[in-house]
N, C-alpha and C. Protein backbone atom coordinates (compact mmCIF):
# COMPACT_ATOMS: atom_id res chain seq x y z
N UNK A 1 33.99 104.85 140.71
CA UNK A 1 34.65 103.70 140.17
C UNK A 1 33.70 102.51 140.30
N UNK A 2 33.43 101.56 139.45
CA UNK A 2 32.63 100.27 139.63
C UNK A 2 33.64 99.21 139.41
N UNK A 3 32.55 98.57 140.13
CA UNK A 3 33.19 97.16 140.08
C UNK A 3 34.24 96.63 139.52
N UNK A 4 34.44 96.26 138.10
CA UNK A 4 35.55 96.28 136.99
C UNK A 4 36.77 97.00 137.18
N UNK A 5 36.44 97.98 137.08
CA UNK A 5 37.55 98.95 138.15
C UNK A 5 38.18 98.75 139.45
N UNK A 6 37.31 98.52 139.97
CA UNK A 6 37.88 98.22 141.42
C UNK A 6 38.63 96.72 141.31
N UNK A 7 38.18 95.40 140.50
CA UNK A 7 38.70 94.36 140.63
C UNK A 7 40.01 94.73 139.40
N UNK A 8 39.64 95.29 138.43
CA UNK A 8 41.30 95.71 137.63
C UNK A 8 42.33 96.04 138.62
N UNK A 9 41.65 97.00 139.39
CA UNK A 9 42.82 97.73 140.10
C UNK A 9 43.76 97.02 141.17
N UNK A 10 42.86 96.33 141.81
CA UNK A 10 43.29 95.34 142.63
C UNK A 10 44.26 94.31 142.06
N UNK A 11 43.84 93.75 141.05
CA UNK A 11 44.89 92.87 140.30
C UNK A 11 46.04 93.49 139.68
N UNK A 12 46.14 95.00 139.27
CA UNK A 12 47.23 95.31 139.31
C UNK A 12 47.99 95.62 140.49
N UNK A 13 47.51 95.77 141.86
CA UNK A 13 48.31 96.10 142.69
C UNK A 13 48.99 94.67 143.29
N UNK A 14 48.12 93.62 143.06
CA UNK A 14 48.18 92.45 143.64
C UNK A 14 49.65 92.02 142.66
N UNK A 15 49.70 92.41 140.99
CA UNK A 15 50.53 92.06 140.16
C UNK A 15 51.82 92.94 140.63
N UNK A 16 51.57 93.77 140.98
CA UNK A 16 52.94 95.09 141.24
C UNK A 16 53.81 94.44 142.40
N UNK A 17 53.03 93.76 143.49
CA UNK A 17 53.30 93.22 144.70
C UNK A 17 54.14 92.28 144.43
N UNK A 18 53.72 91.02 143.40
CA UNK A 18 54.74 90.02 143.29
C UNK A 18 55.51 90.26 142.22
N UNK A 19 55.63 91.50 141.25
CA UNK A 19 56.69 91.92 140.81
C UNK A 19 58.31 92.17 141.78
N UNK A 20 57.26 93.08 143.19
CA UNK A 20 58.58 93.98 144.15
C UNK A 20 59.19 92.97 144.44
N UNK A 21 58.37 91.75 145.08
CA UNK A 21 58.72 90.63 145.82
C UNK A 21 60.01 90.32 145.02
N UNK A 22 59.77 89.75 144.04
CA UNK A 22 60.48 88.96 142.89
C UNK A 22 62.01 89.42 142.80
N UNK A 23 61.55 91.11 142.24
CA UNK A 23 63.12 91.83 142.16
C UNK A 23 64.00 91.97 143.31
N UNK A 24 63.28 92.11 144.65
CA UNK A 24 64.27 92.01 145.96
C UNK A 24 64.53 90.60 146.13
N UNK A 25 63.84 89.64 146.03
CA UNK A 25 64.35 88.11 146.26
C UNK A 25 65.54 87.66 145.24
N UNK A 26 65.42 88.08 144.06
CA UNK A 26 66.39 87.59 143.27
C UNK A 26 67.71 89.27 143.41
N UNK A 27 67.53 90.11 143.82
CA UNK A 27 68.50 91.22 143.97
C UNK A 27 68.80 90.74 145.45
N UNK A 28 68.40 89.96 146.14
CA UNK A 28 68.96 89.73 147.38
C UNK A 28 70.30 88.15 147.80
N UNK A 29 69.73 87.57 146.32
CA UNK A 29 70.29 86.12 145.84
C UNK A 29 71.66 86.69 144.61
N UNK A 30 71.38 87.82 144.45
CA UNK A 30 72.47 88.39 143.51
C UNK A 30 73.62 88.77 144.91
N UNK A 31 73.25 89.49 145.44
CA UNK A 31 73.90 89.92 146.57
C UNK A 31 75.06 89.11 147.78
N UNK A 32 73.84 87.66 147.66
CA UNK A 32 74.75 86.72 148.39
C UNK A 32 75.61 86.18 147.44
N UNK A 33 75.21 86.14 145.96
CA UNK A 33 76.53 85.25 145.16
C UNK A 33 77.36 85.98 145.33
N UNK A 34 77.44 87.56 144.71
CA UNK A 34 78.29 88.51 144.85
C UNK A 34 79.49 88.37 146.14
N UNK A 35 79.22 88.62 147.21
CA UNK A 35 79.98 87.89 148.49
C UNK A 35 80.39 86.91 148.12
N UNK A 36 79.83 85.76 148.00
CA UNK A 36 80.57 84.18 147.96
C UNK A 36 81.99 84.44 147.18
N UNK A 37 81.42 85.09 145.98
CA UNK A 37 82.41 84.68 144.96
C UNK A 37 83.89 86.09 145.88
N UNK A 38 82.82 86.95 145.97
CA UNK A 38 84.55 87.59 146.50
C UNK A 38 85.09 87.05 147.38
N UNK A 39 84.99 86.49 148.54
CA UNK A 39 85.29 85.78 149.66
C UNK A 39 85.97 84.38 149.41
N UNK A 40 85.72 83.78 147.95
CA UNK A 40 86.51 83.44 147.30
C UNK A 40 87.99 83.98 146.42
N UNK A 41 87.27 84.61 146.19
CA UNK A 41 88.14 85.31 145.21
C UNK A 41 89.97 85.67 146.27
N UNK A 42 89.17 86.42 147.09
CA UNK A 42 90.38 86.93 148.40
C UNK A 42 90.99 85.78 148.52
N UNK A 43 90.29 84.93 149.14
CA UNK A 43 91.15 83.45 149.33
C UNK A 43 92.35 83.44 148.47
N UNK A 44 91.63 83.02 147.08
CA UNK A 44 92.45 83.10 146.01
C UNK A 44 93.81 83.94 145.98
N UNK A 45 93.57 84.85 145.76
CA UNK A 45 94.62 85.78 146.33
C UNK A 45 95.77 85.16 147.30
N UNK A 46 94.97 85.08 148.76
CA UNK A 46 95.74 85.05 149.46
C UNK A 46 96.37 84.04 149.14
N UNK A 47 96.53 82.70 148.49
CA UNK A 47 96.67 81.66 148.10
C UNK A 47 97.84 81.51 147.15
N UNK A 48 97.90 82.58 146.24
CA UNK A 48 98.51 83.27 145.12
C UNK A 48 99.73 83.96 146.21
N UNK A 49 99.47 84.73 146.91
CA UNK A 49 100.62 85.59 147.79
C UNK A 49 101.56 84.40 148.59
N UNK A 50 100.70 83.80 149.14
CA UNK A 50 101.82 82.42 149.98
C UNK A 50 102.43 81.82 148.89
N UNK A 51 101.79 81.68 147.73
CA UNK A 51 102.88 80.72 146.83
C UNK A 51 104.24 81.58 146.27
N UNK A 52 103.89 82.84 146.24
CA UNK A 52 105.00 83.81 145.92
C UNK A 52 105.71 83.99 146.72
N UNK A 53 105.21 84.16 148.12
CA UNK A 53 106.29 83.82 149.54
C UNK A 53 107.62 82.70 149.37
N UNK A 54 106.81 81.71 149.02
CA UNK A 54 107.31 80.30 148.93
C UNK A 54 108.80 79.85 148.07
N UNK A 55 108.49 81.34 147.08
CA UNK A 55 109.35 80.86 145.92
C UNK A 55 110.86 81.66 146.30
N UNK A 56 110.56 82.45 147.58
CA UNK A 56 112.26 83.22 147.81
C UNK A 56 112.92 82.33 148.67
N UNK A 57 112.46 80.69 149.72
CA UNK A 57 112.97 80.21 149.78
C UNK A 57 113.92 78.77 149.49
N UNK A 58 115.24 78.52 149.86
CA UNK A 58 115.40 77.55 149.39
C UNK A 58 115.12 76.46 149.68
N UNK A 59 115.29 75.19 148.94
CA UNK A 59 114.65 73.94 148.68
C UNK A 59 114.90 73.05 150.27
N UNK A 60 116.20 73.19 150.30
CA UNK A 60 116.53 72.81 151.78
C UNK A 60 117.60 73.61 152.68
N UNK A 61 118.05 73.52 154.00
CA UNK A 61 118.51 74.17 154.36
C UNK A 61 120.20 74.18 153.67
N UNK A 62 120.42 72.68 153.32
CA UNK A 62 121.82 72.16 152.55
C UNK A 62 122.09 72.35 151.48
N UNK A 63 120.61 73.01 151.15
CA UNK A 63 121.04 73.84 149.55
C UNK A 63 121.38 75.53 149.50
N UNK A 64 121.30 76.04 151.08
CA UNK A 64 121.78 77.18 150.63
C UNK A 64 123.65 77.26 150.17
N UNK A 65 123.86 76.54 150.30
CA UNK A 65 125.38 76.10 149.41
C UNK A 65 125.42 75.60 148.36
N UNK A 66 125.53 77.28 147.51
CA UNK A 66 124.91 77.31 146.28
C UNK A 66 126.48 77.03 145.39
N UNK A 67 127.56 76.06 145.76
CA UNK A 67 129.01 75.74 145.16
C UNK A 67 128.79 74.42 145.10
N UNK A 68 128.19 73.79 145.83
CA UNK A 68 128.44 72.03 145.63
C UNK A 68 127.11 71.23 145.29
N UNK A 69 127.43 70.81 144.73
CA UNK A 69 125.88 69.59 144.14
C UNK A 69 126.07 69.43 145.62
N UNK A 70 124.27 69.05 145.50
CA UNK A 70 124.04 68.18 147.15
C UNK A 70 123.42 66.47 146.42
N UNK A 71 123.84 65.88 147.47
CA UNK A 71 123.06 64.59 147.15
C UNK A 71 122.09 64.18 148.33
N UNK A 72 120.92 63.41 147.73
CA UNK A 72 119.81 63.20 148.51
C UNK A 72 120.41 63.22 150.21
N UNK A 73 121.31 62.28 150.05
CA UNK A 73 121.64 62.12 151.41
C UNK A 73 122.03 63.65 152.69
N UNK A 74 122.10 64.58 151.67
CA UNK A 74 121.87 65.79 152.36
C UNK A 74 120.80 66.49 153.15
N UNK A 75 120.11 66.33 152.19
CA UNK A 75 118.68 66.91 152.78
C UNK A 75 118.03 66.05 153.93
N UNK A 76 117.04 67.02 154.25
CA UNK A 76 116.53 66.70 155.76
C UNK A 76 115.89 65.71 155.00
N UNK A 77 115.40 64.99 156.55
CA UNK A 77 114.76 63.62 156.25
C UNK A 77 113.41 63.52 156.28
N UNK A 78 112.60 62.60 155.86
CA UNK A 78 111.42 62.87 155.85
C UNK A 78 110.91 63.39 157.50
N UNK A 79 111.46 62.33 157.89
CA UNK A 79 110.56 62.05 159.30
C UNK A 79 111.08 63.77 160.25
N UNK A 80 111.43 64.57 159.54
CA UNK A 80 112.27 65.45 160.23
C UNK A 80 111.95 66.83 159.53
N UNK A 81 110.84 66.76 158.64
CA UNK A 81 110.33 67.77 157.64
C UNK A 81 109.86 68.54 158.99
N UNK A 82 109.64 70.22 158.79
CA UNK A 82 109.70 71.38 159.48
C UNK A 82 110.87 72.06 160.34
N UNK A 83 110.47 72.76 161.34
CA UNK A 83 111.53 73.36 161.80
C UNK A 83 112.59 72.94 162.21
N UNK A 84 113.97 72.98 161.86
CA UNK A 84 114.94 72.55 161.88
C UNK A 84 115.76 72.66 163.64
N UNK A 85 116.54 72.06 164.25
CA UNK A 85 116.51 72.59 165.95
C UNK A 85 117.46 73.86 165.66
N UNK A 86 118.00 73.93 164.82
CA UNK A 86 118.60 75.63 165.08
C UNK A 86 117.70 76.49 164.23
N UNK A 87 116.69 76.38 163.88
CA UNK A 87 115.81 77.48 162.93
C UNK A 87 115.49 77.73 164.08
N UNK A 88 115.34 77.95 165.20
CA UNK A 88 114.31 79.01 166.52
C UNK A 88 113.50 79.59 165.71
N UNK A 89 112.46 78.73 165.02
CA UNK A 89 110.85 79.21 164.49
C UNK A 89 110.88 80.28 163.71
N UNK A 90 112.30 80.44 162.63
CA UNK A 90 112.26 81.54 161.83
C UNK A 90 112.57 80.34 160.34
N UNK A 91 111.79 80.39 159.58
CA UNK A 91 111.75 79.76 158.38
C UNK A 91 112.84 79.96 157.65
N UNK A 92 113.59 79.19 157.18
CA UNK A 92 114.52 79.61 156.24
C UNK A 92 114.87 78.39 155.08
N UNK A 93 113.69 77.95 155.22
CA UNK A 93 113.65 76.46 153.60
C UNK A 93 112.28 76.06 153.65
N UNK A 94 112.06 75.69 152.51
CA UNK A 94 110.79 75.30 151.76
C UNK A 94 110.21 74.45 153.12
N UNK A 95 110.78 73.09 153.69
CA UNK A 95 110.60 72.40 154.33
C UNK A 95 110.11 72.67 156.22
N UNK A 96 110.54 73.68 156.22
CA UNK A 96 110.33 74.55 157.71
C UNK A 96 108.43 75.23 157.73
N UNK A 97 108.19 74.75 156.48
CA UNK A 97 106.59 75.21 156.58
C UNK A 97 105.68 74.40 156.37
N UNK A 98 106.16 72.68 156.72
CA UNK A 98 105.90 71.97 156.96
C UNK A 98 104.66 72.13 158.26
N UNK A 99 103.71 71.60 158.67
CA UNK A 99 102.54 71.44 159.53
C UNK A 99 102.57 73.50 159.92
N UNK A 100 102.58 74.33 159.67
CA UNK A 100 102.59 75.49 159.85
C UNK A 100 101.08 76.06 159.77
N UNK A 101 100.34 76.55 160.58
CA UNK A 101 99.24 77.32 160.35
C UNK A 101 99.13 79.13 160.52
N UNK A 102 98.62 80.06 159.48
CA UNK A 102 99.11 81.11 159.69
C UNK A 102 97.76 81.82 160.11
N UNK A 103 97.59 82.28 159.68
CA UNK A 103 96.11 83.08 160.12
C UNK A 103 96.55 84.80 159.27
N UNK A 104 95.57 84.93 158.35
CA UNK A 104 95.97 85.78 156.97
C UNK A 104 94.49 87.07 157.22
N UNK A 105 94.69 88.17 156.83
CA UNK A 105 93.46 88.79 156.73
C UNK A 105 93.97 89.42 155.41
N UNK A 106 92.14 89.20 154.76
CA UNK A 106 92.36 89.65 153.67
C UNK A 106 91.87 91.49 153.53
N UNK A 107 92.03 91.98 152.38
CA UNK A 107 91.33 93.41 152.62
C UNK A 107 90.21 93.58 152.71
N UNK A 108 89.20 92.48 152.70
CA UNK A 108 87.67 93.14 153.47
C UNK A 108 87.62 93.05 155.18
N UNK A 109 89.19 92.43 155.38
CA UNK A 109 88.96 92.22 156.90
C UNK A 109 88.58 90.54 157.68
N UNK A 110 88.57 90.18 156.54
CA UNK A 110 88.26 88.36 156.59
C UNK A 110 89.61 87.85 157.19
N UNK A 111 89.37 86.89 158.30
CA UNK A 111 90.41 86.46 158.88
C UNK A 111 90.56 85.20 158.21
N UNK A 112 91.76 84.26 157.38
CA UNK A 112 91.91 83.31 156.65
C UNK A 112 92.66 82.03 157.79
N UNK A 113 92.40 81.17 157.51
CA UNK A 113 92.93 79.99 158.22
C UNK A 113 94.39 79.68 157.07
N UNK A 114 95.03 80.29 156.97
CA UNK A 114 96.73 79.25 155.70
C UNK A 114 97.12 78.04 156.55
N UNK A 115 96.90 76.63 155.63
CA UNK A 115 97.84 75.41 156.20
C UNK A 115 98.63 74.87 155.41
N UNK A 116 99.67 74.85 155.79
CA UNK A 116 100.95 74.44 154.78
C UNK A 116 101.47 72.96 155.38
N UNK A 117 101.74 71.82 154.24
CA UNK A 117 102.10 70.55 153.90
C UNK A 117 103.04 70.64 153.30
N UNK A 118 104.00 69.22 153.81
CA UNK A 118 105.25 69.69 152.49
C UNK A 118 105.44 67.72 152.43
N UNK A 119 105.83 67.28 151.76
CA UNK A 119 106.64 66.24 151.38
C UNK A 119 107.12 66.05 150.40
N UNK A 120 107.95 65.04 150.72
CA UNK A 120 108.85 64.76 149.27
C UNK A 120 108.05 63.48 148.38
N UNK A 121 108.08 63.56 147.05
CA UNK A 121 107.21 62.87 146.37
C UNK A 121 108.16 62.24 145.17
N UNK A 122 107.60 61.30 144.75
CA UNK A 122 108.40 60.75 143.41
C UNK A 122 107.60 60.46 141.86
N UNK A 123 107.77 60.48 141.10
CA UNK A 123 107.12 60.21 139.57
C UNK A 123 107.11 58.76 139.38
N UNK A 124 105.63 58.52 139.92
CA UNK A 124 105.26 56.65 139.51
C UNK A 124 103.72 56.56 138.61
N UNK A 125 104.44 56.07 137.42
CA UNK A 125 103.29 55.79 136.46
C UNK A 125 102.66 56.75 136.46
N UNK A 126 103.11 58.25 135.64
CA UNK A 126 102.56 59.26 135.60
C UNK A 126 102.23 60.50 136.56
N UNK A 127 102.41 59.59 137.71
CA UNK A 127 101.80 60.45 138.76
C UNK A 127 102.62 60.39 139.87
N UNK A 128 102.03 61.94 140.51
CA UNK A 128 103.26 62.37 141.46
C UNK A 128 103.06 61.54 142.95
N UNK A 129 103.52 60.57 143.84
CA UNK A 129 103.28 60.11 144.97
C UNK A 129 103.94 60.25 145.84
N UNK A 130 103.21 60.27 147.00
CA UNK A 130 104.29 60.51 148.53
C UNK A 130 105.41 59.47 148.67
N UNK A 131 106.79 59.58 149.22
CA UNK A 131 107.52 59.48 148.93
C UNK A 131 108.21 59.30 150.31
N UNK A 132 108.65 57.94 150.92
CA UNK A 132 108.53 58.07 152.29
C UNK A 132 110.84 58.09 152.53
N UNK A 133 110.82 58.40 151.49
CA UNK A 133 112.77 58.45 151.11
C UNK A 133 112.74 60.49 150.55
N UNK A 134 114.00 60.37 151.02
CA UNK A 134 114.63 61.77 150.39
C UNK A 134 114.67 61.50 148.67
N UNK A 135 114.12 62.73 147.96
CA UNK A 135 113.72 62.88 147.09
C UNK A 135 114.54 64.94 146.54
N UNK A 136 114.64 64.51 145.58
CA UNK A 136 115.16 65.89 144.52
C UNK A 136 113.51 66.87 144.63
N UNK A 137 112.56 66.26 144.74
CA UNK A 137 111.33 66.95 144.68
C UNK A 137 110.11 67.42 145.85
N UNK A 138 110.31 67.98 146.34
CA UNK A 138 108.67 68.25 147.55
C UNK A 138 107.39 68.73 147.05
N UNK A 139 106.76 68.12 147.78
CA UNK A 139 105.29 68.67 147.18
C UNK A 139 105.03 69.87 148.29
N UNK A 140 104.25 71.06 147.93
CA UNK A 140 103.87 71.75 148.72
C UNK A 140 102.89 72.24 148.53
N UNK A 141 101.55 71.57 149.99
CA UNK A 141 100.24 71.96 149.63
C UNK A 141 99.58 72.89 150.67
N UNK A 142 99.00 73.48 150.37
CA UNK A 142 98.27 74.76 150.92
C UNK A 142 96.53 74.84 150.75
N UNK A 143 96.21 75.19 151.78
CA UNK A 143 94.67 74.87 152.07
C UNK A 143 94.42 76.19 152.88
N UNK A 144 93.35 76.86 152.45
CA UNK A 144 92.87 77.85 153.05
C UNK A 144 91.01 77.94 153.60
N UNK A 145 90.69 78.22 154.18
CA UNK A 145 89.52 78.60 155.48
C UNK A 145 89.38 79.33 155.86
N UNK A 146 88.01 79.67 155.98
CA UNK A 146 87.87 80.89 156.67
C UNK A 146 87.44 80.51 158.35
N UNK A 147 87.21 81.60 159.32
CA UNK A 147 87.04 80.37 160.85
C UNK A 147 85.74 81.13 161.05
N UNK A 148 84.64 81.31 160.32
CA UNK A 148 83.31 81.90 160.68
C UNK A 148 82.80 81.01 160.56
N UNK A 149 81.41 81.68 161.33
CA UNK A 149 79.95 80.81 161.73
C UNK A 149 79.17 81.21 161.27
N UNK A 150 78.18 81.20 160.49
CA UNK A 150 78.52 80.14 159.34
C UNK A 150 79.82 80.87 158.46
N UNK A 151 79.54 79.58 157.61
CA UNK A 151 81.08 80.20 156.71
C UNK A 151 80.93 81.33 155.78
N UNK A 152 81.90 81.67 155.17
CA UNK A 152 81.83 82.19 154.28
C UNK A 152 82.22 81.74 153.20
N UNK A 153 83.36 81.05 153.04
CA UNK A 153 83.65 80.04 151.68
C UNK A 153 82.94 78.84 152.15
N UNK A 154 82.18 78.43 151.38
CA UNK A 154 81.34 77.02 151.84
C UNK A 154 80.44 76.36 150.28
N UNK A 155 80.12 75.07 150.33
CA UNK A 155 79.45 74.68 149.38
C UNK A 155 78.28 74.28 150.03
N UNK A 156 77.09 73.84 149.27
CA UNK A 156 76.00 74.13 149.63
C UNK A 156 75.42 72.32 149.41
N UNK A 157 74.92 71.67 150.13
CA UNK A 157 74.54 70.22 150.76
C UNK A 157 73.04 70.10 150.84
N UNK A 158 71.90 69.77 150.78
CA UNK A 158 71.29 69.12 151.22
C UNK A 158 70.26 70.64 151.93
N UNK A 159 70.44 71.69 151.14
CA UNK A 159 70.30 73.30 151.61
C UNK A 159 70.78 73.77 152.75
N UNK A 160 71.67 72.93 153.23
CA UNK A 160 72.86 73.19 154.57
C UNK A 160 74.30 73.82 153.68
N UNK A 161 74.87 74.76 154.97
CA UNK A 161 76.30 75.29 154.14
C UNK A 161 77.47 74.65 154.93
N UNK A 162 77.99 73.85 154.11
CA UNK A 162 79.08 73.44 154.49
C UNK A 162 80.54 73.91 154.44
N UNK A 163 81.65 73.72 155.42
CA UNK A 163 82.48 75.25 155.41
C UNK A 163 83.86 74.49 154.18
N UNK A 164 83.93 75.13 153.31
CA UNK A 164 84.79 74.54 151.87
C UNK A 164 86.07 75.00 152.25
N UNK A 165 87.30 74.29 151.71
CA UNK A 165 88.82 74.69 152.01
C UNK A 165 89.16 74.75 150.57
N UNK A 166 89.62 75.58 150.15
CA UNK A 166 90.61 75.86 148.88
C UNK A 166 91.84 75.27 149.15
N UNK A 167 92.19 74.21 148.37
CA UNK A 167 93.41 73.66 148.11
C UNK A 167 94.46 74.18 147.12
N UNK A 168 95.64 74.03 146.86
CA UNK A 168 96.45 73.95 146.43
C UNK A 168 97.99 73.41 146.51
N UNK A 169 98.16 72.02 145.11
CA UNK A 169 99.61 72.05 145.49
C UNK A 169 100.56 72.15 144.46
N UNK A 170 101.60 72.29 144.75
CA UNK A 170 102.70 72.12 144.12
C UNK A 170 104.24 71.70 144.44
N UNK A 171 104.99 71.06 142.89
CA UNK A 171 105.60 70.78 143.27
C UNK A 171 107.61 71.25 143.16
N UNK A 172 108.00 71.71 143.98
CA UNK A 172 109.38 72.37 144.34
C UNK A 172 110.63 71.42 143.88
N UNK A 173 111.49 71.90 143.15
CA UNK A 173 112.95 70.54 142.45
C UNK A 173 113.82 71.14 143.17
N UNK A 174 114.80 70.51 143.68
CA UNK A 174 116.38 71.04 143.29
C UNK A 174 116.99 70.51 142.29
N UNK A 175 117.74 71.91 141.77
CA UNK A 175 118.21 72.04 140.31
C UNK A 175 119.52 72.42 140.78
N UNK A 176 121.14 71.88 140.31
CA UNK A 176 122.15 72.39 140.31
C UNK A 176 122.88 72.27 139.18
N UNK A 177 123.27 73.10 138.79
CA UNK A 177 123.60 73.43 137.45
C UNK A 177 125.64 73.85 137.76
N UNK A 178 126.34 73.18 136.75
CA UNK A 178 127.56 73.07 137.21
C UNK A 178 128.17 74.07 135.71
């Protein structure tokens, strides 16, 4: 082999080298999106399952008296949103999941942080606001986390990972229909 040869050859091995490089760096950056997004995704889910939880109970505890209109003055009070003193820490209204934290695993085994918010809100100039009076309406918001080091749901800063919460809210009526 001469010279020419020997420096061809070299430059193709030298070229083959930062080919391998290339395909494992970017198959290794495929790999971590892949994760992110499922680890999202689960969230999601789980996020989706609490709101379906949400919807078998009722609005307040004074509405399970499903014969008489209730009027505001029924329902619990703001300052009095969550567990009710005879609920003994078994939920039985929208409002009892008030400051509540659950701790959820999803099916890869991911342990989830669930935090549940509730208030009552009113319709001002378009928009829905907290509402420091009994109200026909609650808002109910939900925020999920994961509790790893580093995270796993996280957005990305300054090439630091910062640990991200999935929000969600919505908002719950009482409706009585005569």
């Amino acid at each position: 082999m001469n010279t020419g040869q020997t420096m061809l050859t070299m430059g193709a091995l030298i070229l083959i080298s930062i080919i391998i490089l290339n395909f494992h760096r970017t198959t290794d950056e495929i790999s971590t999106s892949l994760d992110f997004n499922r680890f999202r995704l689960e969230a999601m889910s789980i996020l989706t399952s609490h709101i379906e939880q949400l919807s078998q109970y009722f609005f307040d505890e004074a509405s399970t008296d499903t014969l008489n209109e209730k009027q505001l003055s029924d329902f619990v009070a703001p300052n009095l949103l969550g567990y009710d003193a005879n609920d003994n820490n078994i939920i039985d209204d929208i409002d009892d999941f008030h400051g509540v934290t659950v701790a959820d695993t999803g099916m890869s085994g991911v342990v989830y942080n669930v935090n549940y918010s509730v208030d009552y809100v009113r319709l001002q100039s378009n928009r829905l606001v907290h509402s420091s009076t009994r109200q026909y309406h609650k808002r109910v918001s939900i925020a999920i986390s994961d509790a790893y080091n580093p995270p796993l749901i996280y957005r990305t800063e300054n090439n630091a990972q910062i640990r991200d919460t999935l929000r969600v809210s919505f908002v719950v009526s009482y409706w009585f229909y005569n």
